[in-house]
N, C-alpha and C. Protein backbone atom coordinates (compact mmCIF):
# COMPACT_ATOMS: atom_id res chain seq x y z
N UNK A 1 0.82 -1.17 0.00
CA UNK A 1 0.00 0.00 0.00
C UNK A 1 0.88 1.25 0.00
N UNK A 2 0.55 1.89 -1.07
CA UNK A 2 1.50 3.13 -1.05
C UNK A 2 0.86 4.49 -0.53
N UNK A 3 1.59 5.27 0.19
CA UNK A 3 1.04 6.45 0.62
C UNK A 3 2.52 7.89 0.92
N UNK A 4 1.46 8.89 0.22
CA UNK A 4 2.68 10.23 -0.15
C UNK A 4 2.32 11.18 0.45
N UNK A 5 3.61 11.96 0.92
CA UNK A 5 3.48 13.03 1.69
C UNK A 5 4.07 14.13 0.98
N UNK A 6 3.40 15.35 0.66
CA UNK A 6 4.29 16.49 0.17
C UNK A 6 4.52 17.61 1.50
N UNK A 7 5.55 18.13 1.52
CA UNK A 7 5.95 19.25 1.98
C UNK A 7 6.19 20.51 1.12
N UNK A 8 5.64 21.32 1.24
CA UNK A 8 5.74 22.41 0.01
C UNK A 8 6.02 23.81 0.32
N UNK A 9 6.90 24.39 -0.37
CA UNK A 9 7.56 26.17 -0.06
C UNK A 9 8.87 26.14 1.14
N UNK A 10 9.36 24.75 1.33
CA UNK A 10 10.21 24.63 2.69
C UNK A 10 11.09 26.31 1.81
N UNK A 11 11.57 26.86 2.97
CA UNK A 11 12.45 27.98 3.05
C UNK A 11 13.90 27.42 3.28
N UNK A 12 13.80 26.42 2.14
CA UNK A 12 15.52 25.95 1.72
C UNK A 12 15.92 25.33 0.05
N UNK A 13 16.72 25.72 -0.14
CA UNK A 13 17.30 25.38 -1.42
C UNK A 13 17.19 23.92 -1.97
N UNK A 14 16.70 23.22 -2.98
CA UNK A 14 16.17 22.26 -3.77
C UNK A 14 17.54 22.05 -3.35
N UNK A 15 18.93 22.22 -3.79
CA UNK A 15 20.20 21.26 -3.81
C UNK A 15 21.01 21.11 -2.76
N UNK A 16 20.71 21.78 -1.58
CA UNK A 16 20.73 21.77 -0.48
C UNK A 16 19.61 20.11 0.42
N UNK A 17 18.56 20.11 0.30
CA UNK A 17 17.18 19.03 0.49
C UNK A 17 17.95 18.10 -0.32
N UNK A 18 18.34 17.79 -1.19
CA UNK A 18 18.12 16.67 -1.96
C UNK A 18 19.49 15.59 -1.72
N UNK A 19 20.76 16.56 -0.93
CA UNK A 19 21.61 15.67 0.14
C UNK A 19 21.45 14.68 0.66
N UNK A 20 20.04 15.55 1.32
CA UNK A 20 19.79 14.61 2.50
C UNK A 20 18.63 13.57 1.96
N UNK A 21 17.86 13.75 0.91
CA UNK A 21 16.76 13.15 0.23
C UNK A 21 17.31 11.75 -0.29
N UNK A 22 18.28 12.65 -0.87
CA UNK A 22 19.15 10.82 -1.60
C UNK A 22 19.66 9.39 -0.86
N UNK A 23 20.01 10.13 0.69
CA UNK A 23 20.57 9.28 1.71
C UNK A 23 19.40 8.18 1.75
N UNK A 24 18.22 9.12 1.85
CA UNK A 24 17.00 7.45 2.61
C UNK A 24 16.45 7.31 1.40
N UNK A 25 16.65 7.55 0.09
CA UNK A 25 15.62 6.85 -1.06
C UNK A 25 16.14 5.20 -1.33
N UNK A 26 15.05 4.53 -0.99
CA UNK A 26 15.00 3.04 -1.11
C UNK A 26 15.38 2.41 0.14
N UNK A 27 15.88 3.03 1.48
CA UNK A 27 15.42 2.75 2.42
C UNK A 27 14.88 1.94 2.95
N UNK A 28 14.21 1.27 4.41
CA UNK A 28 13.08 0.73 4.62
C UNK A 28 13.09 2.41 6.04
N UNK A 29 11.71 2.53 6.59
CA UNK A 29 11.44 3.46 7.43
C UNK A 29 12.31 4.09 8.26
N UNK A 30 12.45 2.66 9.08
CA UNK A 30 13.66 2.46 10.40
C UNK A 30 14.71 3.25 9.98
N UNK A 31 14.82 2.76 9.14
CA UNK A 31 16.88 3.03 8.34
C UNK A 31 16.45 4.67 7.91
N UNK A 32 15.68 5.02 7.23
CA UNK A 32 15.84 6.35 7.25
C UNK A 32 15.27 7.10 8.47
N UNK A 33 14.74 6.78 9.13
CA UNK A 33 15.10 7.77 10.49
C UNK A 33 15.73 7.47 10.97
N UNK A 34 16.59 6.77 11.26
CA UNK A 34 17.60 6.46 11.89
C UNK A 34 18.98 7.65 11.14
N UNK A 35 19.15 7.47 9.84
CA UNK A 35 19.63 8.45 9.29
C UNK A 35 19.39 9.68 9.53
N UNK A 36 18.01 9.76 9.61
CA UNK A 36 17.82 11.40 9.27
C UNK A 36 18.06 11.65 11.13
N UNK A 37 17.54 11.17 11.73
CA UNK A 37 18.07 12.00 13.28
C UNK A 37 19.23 11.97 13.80
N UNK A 38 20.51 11.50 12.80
CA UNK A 38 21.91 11.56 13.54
C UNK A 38 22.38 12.46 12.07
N UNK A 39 21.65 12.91 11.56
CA UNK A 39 22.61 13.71 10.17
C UNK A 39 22.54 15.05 11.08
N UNK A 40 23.92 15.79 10.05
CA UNK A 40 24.03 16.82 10.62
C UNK A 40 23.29 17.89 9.90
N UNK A 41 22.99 17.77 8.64
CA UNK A 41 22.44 18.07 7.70
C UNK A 41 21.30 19.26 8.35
N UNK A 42 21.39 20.52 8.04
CA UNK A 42 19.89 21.15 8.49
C UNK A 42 18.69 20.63 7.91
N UNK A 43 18.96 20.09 6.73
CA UNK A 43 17.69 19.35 5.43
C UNK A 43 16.97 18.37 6.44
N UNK A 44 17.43 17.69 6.73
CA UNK A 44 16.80 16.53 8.10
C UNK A 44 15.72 16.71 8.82
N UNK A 45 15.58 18.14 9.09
CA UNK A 45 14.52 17.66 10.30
C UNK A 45 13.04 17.81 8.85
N UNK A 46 13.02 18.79 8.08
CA UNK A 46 11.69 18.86 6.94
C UNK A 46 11.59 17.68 6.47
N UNK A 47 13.05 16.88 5.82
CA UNK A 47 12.82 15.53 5.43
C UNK A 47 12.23 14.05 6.16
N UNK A 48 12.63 14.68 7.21
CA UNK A 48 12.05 13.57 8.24
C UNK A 48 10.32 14.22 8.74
N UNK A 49 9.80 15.04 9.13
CA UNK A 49 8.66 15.44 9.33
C UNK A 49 7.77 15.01 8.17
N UNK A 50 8.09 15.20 6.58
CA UNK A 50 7.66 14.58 5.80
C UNK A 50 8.08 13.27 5.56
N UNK A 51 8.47 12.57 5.94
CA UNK A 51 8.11 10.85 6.30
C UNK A 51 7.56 10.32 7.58
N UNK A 52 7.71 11.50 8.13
CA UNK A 52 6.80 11.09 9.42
C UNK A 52 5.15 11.17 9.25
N UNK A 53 5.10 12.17 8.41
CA UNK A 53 3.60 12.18 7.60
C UNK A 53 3.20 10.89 6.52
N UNK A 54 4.35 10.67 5.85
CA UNK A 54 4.23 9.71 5.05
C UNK A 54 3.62 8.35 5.36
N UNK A 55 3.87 7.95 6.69
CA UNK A 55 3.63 7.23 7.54
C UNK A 55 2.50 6.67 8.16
N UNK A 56 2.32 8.47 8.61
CA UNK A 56 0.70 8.76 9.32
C UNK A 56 -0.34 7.92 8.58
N UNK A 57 0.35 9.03 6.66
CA UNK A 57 -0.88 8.38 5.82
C UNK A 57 -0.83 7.28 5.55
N UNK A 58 -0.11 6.09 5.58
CA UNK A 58 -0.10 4.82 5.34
C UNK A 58 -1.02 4.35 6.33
N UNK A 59 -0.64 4.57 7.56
CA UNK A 59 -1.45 3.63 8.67
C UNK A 59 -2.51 4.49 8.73
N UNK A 60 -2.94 5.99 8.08
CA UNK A 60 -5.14 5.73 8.51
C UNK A 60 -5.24 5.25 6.98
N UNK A 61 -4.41 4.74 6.36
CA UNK A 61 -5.35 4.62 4.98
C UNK A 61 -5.53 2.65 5.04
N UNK A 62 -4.74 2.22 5.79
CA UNK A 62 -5.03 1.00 6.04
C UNK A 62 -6.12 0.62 7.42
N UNK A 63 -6.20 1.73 7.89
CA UNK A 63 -7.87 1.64 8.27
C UNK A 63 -8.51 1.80 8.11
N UNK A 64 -8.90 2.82 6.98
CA UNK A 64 -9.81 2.83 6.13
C UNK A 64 -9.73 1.64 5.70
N UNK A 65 -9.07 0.93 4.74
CA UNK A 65 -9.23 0.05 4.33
C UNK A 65 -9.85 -1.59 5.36
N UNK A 66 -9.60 -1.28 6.61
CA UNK A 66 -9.52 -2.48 7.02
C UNK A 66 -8.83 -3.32 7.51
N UNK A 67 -7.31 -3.04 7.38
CA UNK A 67 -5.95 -4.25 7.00
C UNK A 67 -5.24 -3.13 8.44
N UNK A 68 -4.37 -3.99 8.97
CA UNK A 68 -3.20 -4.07 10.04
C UNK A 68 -2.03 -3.53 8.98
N UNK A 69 -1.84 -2.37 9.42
CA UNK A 69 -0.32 -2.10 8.61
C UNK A 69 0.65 -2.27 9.92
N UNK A 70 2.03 -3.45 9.59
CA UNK A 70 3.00 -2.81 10.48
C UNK A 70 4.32 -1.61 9.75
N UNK A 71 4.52 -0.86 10.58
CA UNK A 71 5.48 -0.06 10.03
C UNK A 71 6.59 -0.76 9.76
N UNK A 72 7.09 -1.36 10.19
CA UNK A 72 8.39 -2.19 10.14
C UNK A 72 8.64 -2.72 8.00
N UNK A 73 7.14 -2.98 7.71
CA UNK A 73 7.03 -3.32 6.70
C UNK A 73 6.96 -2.42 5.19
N UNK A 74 7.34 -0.87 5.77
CA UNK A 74 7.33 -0.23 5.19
C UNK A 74 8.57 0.38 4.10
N UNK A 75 8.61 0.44 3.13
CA UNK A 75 10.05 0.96 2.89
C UNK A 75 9.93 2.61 1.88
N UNK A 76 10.99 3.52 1.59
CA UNK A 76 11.11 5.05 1.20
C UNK A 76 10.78 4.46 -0.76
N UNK A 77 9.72 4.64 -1.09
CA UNK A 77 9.87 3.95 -2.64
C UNK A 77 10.22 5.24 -3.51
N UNK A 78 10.15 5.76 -3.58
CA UNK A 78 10.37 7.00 -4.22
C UNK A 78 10.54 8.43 -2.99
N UNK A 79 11.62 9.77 -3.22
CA UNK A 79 11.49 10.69 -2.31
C UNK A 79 12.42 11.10 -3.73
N UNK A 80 11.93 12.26 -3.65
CA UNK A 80 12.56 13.62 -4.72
C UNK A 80 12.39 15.29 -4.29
N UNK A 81 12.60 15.66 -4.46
CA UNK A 81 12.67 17.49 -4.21
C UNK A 81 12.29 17.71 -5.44
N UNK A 82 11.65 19.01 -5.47
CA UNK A 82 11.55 20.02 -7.10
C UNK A 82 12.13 21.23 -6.48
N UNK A 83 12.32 22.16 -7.23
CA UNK A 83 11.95 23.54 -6.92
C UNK A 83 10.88 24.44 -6.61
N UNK A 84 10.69 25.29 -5.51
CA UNK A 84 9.38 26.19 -5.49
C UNK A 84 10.15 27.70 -6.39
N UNK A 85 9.00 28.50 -5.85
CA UNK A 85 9.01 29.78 -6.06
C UNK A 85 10.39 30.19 -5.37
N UNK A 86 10.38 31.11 -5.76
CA UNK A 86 12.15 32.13 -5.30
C UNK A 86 11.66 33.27 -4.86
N UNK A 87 12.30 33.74 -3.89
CA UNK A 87 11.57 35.18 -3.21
C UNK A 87 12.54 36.17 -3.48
N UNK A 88 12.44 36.72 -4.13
CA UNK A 88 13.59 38.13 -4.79
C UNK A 88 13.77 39.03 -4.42
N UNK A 89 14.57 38.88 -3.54
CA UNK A 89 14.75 40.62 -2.46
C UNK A 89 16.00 41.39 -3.30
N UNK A 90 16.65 42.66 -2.73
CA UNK A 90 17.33 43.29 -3.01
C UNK A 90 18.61 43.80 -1.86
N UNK A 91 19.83 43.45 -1.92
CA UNK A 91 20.39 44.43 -0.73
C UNK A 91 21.13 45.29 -2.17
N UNK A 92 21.51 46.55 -0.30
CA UNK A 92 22.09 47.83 -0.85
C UNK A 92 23.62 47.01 -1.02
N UNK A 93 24.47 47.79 -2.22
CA UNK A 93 25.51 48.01 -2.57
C UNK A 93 26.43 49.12 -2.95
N UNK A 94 27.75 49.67 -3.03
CA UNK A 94 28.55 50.73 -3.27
C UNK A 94 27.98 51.94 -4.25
N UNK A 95 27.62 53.03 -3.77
CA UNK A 95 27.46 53.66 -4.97
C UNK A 95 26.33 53.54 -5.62
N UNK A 96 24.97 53.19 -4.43
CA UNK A 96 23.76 53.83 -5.10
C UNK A 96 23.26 52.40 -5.81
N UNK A 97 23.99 51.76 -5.83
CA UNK A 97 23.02 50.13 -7.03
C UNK A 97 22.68 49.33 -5.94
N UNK A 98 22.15 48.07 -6.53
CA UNK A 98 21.61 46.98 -5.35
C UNK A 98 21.83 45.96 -6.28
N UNK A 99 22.14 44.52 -5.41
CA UNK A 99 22.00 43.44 -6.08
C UNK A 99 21.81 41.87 -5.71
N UNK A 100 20.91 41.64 -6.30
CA UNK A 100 19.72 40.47 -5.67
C UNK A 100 19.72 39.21 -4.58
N UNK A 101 19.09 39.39 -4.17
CA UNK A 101 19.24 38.14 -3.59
C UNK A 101 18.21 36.76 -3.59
N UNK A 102 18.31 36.21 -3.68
CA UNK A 102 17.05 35.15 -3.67
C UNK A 102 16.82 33.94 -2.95
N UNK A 103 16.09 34.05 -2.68
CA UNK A 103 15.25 33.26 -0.97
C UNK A 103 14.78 31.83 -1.90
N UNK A 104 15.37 30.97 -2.11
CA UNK A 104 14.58 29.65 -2.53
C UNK A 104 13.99 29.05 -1.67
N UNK A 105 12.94 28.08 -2.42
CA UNK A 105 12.27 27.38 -1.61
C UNK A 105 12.02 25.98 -2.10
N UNK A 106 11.20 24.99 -2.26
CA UNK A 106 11.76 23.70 -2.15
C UNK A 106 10.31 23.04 -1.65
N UNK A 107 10.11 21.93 -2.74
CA UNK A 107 8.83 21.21 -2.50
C UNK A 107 9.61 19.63 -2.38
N UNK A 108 8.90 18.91 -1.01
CA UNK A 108 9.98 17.17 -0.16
C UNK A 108 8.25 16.57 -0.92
N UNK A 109 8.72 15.85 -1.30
CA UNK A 109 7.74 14.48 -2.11
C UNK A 109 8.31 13.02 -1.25
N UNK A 110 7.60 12.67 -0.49
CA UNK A 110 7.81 11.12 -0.21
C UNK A 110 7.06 10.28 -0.41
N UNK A 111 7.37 8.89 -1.09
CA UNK A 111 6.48 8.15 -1.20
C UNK A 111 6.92 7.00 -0.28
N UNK A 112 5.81 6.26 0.71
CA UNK A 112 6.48 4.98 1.15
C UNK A 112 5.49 3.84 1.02
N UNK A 113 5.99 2.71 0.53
CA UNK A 113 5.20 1.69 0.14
C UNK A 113 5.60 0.05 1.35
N UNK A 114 4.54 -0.56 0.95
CA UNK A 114 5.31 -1.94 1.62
C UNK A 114 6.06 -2.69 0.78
N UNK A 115 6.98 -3.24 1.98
CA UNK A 115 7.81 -4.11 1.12
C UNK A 115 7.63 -5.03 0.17
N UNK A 116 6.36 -6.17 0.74
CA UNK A 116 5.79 -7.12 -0.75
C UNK A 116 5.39 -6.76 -2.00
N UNK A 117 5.06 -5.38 -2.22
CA UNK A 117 4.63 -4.77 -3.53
C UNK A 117 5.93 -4.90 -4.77
């Protein structure tokens, strides 16, 4: 049973997230939190909050359904980053000009499925 969590507009850089994204893709649960709470990585704690959601949704969607999910049986089947929007500020510089700065942001996609699939 597969179930996805997005995180969307995080206030961090797509190539910055995707460090830490690559570490737990293909994973089983355990193993990527286990990763993500000893990285030093600032990317960690958004990446892990969104598999902690990922999670959530697995186990109410297998009560909806009916069926006993154990987590244990779960593994990272897909996790990717995109890019969001960019927030375009300006600082002052020498002599009257300014020059840009930009605030990225960053959409966490996790998917986690069970292992027999």
């Amino acid at each position: 049973m597969e179930a996805i969590a997005k995180a969307r507009n995080v206030r961090m850089s797509a190539r910055k997230v995707r460090l830490v994204v690559d570490q737990i893709r293909g994973k089983t649960v355990n193993e990527a939190y286990a990763l993500l709470q000893f990285s030093k990585k600032i990317a960690a704690e958004p990446v892990g909050k969104t598999l902690r959601s990922a999670v959530a949704n697995a186990q109410v969607k297998s009560q909806d359904e009916g069926s006993a999910l154990d987590v244990d049986d779960l593994y990272v089947r897909e996790a990717y980053v995109d890019e969001g929007s960019t927030l375009k500020r300006w600082r002052a510089r020498a002599q009257g000009r300014a020059s840009p700065i930009r605030k990225r942001t960053s959409h966490i996609t996790v998917v986690v499925d069970t292992k027999d699939n």
